[in-house]
Protein backbone atom coordinates (compact mmCIF):
# COMPACT_ATOMS: atom_id res chain seq x y z
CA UNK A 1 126.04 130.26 117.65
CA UNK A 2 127.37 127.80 115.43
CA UNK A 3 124.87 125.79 112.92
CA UNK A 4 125.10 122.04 113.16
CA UNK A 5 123.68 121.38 109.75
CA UNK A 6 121.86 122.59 106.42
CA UNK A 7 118.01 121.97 107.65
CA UNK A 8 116.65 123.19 104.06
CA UNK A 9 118.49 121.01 101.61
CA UNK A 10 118.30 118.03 104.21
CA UNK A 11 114.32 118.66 104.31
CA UNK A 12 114.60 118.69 100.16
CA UNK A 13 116.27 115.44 100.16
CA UNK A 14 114.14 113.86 102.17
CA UNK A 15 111.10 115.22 100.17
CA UNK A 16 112.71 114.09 96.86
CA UNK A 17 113.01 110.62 98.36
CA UNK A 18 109.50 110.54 99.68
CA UNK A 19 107.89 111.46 96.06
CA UNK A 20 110.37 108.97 94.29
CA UNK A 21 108.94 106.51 96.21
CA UNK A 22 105.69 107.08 96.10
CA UNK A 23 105.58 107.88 92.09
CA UNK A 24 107.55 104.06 92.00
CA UNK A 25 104.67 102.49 94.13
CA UNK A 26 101.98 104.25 91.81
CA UNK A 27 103.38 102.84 88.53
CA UNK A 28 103.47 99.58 90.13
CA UNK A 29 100.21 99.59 91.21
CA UNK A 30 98.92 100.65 87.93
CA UNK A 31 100.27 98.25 85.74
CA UNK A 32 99.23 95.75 88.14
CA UNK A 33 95.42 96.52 88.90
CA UNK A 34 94.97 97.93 84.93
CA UNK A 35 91.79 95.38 83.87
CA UNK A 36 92.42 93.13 81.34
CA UNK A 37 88.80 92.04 79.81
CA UNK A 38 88.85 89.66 76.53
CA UNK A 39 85.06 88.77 76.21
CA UNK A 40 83.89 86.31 73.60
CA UNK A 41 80.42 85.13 72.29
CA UNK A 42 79.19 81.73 71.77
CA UNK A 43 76.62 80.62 69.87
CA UNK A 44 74.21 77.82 71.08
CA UNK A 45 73.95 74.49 69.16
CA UNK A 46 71.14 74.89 66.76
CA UNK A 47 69.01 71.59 67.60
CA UNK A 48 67.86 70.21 64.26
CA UNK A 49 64.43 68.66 63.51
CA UNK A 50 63.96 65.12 62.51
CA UNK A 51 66.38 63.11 64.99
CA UNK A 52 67.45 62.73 67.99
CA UNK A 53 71.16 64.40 67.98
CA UNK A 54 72.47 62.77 71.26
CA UNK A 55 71.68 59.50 70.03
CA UNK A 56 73.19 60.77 66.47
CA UNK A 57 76.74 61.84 67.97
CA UNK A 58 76.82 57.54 69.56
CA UNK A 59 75.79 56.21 66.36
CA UNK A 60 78.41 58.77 64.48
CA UNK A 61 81.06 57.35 67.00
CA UNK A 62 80.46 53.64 66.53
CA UNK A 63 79.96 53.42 62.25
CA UNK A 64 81.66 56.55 60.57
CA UNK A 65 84.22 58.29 63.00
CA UNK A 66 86.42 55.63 61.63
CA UNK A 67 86.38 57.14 58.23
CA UNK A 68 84.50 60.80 58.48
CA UNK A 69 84.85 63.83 60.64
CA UNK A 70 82.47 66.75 60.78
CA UNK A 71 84.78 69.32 59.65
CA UNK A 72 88.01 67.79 58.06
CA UNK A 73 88.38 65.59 55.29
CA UNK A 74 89.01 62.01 56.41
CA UNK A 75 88.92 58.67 54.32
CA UNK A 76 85.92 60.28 53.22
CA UNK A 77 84.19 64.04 53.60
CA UNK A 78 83.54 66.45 55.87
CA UNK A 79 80.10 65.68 56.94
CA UNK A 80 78.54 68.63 59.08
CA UNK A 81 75.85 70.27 56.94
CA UNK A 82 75.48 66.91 54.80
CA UNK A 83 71.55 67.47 54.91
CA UNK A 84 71.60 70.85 53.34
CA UNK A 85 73.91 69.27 50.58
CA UNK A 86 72.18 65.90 49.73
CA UNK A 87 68.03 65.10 50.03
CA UNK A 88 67.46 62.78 52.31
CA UNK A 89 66.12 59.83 50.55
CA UNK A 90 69.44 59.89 48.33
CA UNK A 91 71.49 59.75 51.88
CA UNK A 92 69.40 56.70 52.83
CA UNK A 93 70.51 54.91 49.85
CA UNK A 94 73.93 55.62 50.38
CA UNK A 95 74.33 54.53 53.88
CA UNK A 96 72.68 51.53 53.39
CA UNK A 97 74.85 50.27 50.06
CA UNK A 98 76.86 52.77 48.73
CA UNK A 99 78.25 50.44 45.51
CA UNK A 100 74.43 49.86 44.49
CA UNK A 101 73.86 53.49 44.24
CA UNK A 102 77.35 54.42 42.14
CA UNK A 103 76.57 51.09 39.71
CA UNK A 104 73.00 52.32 38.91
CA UNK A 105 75.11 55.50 36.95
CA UNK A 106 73.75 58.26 39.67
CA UNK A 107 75.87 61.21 39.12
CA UNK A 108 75.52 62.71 42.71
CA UNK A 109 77.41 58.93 43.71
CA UNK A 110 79.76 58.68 41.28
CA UNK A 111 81.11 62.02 41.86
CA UNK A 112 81.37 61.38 45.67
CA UNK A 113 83.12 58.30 44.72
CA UNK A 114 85.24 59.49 42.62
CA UNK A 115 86.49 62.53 44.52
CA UNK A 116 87.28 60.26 47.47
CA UNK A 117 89.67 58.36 45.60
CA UNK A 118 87.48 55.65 44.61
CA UNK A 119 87.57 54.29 48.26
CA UNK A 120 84.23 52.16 48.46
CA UNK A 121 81.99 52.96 51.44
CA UNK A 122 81.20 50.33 53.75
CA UNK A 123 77.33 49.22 53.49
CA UNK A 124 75.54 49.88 56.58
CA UNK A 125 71.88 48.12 56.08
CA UNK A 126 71.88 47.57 59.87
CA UNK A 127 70.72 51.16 60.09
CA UNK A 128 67.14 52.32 59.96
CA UNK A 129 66.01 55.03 58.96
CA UNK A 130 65.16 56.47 62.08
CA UNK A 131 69.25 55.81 63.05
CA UNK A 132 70.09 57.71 59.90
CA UNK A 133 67.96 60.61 60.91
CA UNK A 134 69.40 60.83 64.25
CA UNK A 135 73.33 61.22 62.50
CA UNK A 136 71.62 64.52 60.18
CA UNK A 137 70.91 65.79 63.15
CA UNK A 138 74.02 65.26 64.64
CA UNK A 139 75.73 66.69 61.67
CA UNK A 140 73.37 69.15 61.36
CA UNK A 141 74.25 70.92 64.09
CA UNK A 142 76.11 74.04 64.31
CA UNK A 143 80.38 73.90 64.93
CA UNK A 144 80.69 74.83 68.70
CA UNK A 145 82.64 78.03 69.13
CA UNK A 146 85.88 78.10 71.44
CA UNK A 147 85.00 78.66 75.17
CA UNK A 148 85.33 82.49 75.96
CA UNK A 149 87.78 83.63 78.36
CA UNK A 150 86.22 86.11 80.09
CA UNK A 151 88.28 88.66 82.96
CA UNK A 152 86.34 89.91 85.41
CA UNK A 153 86.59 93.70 85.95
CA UNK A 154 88.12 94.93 89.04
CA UNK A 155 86.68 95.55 92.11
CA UNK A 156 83.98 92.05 91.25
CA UNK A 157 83.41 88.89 93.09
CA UNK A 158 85.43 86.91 90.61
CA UNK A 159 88.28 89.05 90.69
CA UNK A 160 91.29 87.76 92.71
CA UNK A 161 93.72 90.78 92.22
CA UNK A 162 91.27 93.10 93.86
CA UNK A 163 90.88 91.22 97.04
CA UNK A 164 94.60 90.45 97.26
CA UNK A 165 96.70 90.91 94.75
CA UNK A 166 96.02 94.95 95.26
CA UNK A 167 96.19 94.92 99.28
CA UNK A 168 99.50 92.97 98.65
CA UNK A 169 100.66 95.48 96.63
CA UNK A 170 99.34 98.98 99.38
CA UNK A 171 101.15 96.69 102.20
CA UNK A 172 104.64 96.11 99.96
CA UNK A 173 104.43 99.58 98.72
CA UNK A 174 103.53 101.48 102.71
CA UNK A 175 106.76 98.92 103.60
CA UNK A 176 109.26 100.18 101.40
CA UNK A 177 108.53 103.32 101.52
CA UNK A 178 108.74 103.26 105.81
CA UNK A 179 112.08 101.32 105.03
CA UNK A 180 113.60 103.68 102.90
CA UNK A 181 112.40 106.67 105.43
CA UNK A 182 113.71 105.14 107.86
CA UNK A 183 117.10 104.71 106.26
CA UNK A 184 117.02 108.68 105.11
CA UNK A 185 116.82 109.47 108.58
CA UNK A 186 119.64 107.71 109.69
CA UNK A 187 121.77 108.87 107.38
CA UNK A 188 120.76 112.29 108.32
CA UNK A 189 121.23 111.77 111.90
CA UNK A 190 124.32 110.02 111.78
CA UNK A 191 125.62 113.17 110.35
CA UNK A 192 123.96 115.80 112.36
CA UNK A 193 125.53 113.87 115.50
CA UNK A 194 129.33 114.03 113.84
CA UNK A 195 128.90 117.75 113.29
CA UNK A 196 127.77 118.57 116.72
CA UNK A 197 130.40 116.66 118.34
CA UNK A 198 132.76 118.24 116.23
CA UNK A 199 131.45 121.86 116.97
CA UNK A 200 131.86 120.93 120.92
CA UNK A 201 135.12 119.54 120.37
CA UNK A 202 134.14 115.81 121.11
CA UNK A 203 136.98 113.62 119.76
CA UNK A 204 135.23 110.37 118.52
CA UNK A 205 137.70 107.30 119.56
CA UNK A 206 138.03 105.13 116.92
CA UNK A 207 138.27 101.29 117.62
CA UNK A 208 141.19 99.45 118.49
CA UNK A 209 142.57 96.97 115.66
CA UNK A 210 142.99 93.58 116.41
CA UNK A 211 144.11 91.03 115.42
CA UNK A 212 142.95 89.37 111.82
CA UNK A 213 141.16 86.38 111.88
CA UNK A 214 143.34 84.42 109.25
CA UNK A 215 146.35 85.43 111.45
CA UNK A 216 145.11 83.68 114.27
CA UNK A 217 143.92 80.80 112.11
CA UNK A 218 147.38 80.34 110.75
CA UNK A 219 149.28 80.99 113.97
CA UNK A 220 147.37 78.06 115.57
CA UNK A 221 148.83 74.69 114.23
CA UNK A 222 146.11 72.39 115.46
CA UNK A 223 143.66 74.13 113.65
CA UNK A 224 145.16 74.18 110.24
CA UNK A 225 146.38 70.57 110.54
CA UNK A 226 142.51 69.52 111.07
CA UNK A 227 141.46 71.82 108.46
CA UNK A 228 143.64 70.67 105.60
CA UNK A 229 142.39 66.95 106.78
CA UNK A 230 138.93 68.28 106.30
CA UNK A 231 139.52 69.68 102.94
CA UNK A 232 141.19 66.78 101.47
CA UNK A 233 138.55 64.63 102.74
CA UNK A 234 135.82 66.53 101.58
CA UNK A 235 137.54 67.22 98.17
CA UNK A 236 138.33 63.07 98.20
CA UNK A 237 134.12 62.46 98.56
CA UNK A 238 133.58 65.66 95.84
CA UNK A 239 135.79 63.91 93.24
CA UNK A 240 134.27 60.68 93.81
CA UNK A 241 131.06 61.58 93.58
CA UNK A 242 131.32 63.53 90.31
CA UNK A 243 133.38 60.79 88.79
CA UNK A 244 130.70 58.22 89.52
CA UNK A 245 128.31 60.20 87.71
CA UNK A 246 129.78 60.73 84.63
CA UNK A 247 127.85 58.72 82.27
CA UNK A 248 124.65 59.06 84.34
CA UNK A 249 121.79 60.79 82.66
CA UNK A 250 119.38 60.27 84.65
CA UNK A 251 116.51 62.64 84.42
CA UNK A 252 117.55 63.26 80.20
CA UNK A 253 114.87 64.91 78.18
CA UNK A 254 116.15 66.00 75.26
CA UNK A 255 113.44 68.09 72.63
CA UNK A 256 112.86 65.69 69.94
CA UNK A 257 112.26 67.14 65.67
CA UNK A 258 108.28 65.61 66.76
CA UNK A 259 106.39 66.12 70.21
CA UNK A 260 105.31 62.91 71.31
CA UNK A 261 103.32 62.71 74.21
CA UNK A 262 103.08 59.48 75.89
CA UNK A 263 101.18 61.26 78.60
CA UNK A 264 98.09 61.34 75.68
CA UNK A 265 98.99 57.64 74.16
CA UNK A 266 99.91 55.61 76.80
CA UNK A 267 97.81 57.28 79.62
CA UNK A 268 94.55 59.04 78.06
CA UNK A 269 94.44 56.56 75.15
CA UNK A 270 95.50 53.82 76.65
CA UNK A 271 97.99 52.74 73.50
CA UNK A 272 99.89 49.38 74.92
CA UNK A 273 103.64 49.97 74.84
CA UNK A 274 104.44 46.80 72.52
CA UNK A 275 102.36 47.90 69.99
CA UNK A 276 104.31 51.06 68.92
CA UNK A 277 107.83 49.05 70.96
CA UNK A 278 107.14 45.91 69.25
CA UNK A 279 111.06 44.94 68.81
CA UNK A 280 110.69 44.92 72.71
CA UNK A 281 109.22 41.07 72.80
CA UNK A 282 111.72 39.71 70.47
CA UNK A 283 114.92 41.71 70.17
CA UNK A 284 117.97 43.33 72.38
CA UNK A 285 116.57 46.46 71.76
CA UNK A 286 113.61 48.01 72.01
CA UNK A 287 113.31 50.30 68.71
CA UNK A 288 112.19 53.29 67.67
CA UNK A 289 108.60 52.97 66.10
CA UNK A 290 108.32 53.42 61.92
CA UNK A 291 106.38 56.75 61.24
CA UNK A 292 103.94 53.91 59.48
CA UNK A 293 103.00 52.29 62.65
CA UNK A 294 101.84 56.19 63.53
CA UNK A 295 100.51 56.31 60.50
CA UNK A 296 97.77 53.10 61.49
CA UNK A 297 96.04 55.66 63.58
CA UNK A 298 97.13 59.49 62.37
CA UNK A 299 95.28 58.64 59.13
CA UNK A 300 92.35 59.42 60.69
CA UNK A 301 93.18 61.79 63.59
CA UNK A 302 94.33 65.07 62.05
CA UNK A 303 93.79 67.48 64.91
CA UNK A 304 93.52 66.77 68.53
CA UNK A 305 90.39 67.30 71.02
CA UNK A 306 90.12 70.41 72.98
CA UNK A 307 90.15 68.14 76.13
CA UNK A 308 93.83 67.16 75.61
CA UNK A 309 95.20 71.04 75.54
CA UNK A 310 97.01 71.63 79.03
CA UNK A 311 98.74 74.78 80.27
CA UNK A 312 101.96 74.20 78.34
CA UNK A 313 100.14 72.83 74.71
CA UNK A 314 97.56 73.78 73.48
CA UNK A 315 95.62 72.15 70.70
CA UNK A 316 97.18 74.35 68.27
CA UNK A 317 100.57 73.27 69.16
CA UNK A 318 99.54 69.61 69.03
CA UNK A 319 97.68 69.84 65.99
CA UNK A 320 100.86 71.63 64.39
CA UNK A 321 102.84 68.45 65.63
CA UNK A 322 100.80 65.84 64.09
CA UNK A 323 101.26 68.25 60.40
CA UNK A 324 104.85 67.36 61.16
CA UNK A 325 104.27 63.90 60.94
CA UNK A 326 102.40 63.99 57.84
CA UNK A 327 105.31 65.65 56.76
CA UNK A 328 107.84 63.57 57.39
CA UNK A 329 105.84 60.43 55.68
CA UNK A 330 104.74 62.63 52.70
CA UNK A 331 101.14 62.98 53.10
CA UNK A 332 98.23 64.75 51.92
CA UNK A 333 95.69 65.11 54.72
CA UNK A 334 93.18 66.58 52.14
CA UNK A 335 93.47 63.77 49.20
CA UNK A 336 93.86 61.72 51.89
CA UNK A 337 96.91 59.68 49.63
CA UNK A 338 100.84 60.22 50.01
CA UNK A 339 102.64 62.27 47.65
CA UNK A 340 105.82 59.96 47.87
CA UNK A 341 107.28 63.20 49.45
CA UNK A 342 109.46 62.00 52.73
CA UNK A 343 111.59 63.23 55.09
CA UNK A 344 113.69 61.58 57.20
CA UNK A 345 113.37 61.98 61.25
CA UNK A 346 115.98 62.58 63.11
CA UNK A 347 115.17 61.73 66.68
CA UNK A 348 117.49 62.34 69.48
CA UNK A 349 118.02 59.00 71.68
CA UNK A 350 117.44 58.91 75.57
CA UNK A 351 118.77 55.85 76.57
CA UNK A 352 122.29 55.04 75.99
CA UNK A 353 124.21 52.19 77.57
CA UNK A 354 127.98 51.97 77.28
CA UNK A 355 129.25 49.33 74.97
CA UNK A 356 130.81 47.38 77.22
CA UNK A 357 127.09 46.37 78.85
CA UNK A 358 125.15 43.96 77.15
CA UNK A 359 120.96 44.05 78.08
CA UNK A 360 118.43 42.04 76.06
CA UNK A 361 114.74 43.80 76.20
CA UNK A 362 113.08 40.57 75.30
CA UNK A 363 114.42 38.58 77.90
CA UNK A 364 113.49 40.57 80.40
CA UNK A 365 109.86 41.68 78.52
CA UNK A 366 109.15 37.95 77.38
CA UNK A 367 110.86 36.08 79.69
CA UNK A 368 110.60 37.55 82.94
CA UNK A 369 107.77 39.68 82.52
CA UNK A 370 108.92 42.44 83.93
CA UNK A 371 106.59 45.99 83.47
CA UNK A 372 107.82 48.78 80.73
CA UNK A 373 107.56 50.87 83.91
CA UNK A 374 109.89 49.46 86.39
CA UNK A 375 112.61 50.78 84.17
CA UNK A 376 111.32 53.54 82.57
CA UNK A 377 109.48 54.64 84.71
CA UNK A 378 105.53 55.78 84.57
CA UNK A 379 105.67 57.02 81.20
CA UNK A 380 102.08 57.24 81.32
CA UNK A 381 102.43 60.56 83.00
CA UNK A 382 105.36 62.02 81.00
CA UNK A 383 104.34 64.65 78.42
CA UNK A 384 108.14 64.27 77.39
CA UNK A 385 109.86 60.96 77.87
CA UNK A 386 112.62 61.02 80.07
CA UNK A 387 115.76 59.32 81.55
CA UNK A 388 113.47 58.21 84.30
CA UNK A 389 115.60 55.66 86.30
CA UNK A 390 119.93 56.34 86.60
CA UNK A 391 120.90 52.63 84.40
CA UNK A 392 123.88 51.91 86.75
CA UNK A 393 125.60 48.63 87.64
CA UNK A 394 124.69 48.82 90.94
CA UNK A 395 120.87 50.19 90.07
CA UNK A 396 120.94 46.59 87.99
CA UNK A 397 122.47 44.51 90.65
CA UNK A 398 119.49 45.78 93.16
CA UNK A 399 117.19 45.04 91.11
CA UNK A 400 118.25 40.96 90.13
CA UNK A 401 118.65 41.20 93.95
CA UNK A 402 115.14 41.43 94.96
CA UNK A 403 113.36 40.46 91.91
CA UNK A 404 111.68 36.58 91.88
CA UNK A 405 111.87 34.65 88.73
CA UNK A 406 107.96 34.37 87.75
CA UNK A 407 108.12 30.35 87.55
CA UNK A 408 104.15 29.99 86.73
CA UNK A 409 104.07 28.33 82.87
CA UNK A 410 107.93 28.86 82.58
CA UNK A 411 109.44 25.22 82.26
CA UNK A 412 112.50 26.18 80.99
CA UNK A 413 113.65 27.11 84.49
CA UNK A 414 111.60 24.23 86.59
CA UNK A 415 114.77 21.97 86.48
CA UNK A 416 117.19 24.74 87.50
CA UNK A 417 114.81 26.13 89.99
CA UNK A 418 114.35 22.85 91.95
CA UNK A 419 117.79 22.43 92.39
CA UNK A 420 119.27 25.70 93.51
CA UNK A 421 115.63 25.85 95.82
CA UNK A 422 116.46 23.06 97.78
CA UNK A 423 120.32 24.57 97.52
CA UNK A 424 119.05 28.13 98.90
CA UNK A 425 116.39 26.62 101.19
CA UNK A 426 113.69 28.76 100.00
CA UNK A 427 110.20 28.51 97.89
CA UNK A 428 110.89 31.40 94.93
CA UNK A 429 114.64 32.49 93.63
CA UNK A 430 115.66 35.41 92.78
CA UNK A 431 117.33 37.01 89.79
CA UNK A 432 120.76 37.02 91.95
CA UNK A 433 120.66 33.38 92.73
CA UNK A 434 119.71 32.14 89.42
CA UNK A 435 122.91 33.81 88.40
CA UNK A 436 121.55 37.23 87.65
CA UNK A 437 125.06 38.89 89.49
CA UNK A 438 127.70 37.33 87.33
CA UNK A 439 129.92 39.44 85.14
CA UNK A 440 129.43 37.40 81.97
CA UNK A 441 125.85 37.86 81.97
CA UNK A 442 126.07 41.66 81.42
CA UNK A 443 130.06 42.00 80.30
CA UNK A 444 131.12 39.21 77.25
């Protein structure tokens, strides 16, 4: 009798495969359930005697965040701890008339004066004593440590791999290894059935070639005629369209040498666009904002709150950002004074018309009132500004198509607007009928 096949080394194949498998799914699981625990401790605010430290942090807000932080240099010092550095009835004097104190020869004031670049403080005899109490206290208390990130352990209420991520990873692992059992087995029986037909002299018939498809195609006229129609008319719309985009950016983001996040100065703070645009209202062109007019505020904010961190920043990254600025403008966050030190910006521009198109930002700003966002875009949402609309002759021509000219304490277009009202028949004009679609108003 004739043996159809090699049972032990099929048996040893299929045993290796089995164990590969399973050694593949244990590794994976491994890595993937292996507890990662980072555990941090956090001390609690000492509350400090003699004031009332919630009322402290308002009054702190309102008269010296504008030239003191709690642990940074500012316009003046660092103030947490102030009341284990200075007695009290020497702080009163200060706050209340700072100049008094330093012209009465005290050392203690002259020194502070002097160290702060002989920057007067502003007198504040509006505050009691009481109010001054309440600010030690707010100073007084301890720096809050970083909020702990804290993993739970496997297997725990809090723990989202072990009620899914690890049942996801049994089911994928019992699935590839049935798959891959499965496809042993053919294989092995696909084989065992070629040997026993060829031990009983079974002739396998092959299949019967036919004919190739691209024979057929090409032997049938009709078809290819209404193919190559097809292809030229597709390949017609395919050139078009990538011709009419060249020159498009739309959706352009380049990485500029500074981060600037108009997601935190136009949205969170609330920053106007004209006041860092300000060319906007009274030039062609918008601008690009002196490192001064950043300056106006940066002076004073040297690090970011832990508030404005997101997934992609963190403070550390903006913090790093603004140390770029000071930088590039040449100053000394702890002298608070510039060194005379620059260098030079070089920021990568978004929007770019061609040459031939002429667009005035002020007319449209001043004149006709029209939102920073329409065109750009709600920038109050970007974390990097983009190419937000596509700044094409027809995306133009749209727009002076629907837009009405605001006529309310405009007189320079009451004249033109009665007449080409009663010309139009209607009660407001738009863009388009006040001339808005001819060439020379774009192309001179």
């Amino acid at each position: 009798m004739e043996k159809v096949g090699n049972h032990n080394s099929n048996s040893r194949k299929l045993f290796l495969s089995l164990a590969l498998m399973l050694s593949i799914s244990v590794a994976s699981f491994a890595q993937d359930a292996a507890p990662v625990a980072v555990t941090a401790t956090s001390a609690a605010p000492a509350a400090s005697s003699g004031g009332d430290a919630a009322k402290g942090k308002e009054l702190f807000n309102a008269n010296c965040a504008a030239c003191h932080k709690l642990d940074a240099k500012a316009t003046g010092p660092a103030l947490r701890g102030v009341a284990s550095r200075r007695e009290k009835a020497w702080i009163y004097k200060w706050v209340h008339n700072s100049s008094d104190l330093i012209k009465s020869g005290d050392a203690d004031a002259v020194k502070v004066f002097e160290e702060n670049n002989k920057i007067p403080m502003t007198a504040f005899p509006q505050l009691s004593e009481g109010d001054i109490d309440n600010i030690i206290a707010y100073t007084s208390e301890p720096k809050a440590a970083a909020p702990a990130v804290v993993a739970a352990l496997p297997g725990t209420k809090g723990d989202v791999s072990s009620e899914e991520g690890v049942s996801n990873n049994i089911i994928l692992g019992a699935l590839s290894l049935v798959m891959a059992i499965l496809i042993v087995m053919l294989v092995l029986v696909n084989k065992v059935l070629r040997k026993v037909a060829a031990a009983n002299g079974i002739e396998v018939v092959s299949k019967e070639p036919t004919l190739p498809i691209w024979k057929a195609f090409v032997r049938n006229q009709f078809l290819v005629l209404l193919s190559s129609i097809l292809l030229l008319l597709t390949g017609a719309y395919l050139v078009y369209g990538f011709l009419m985009q060249v020159g498009v950016d739309q959706e352009y983001s380049p990485v500029q040498p500074i981060h600037f996040s108009h997601r935190i100065h136009a949205g969170s703070n609330g920053v106007n666009c004209n006041y860092c645009h300000s060319a906007a209202r009274v030039s062609k062109n918008a601008g690009i904002p002196s490192l001064n007019v950043c300056m106006n505020c940066h002076k004073n904010i040297a690090e970011v709150s832990d508030t404005t961190a997101t997934a992609d920043y963190s403070k550390a990254d903006y913090d790093a950002e603004i140390n770029k600025l000071y930088k590039a403008v040449g100053w000394d966050k702890t002298n608070q004074k510039y060194t005379g030190v620059t260098q030079p910006v070089k920021w990568v521009r978004i929007h770019n018309l061609q040459s031939f198109v002429y667009f005035n930002h002020s007319q449209h700003v001043t004149v006709a009132e029209v939102a920073c966002q329409t065109c750009h875009g709600p920038v109050q949402t970007f974390e990097i500004q983009k190419q937000f609309s596509p700044l094409t002759m027809g995306w133009c021509i749209n727009c002076h198509r629907k837009t009405d000219v605001k006529m309310e304490g405009n007189d320079y277009y009451t004249k033109i607007h009665e007449q080409l009202s009663k010309k139009y028949g209607v009660d407001k004009l738009t863009a388009a009928q006040m001339g808005g679609l001819e060439c020379g108003k774009c192309h001179y």
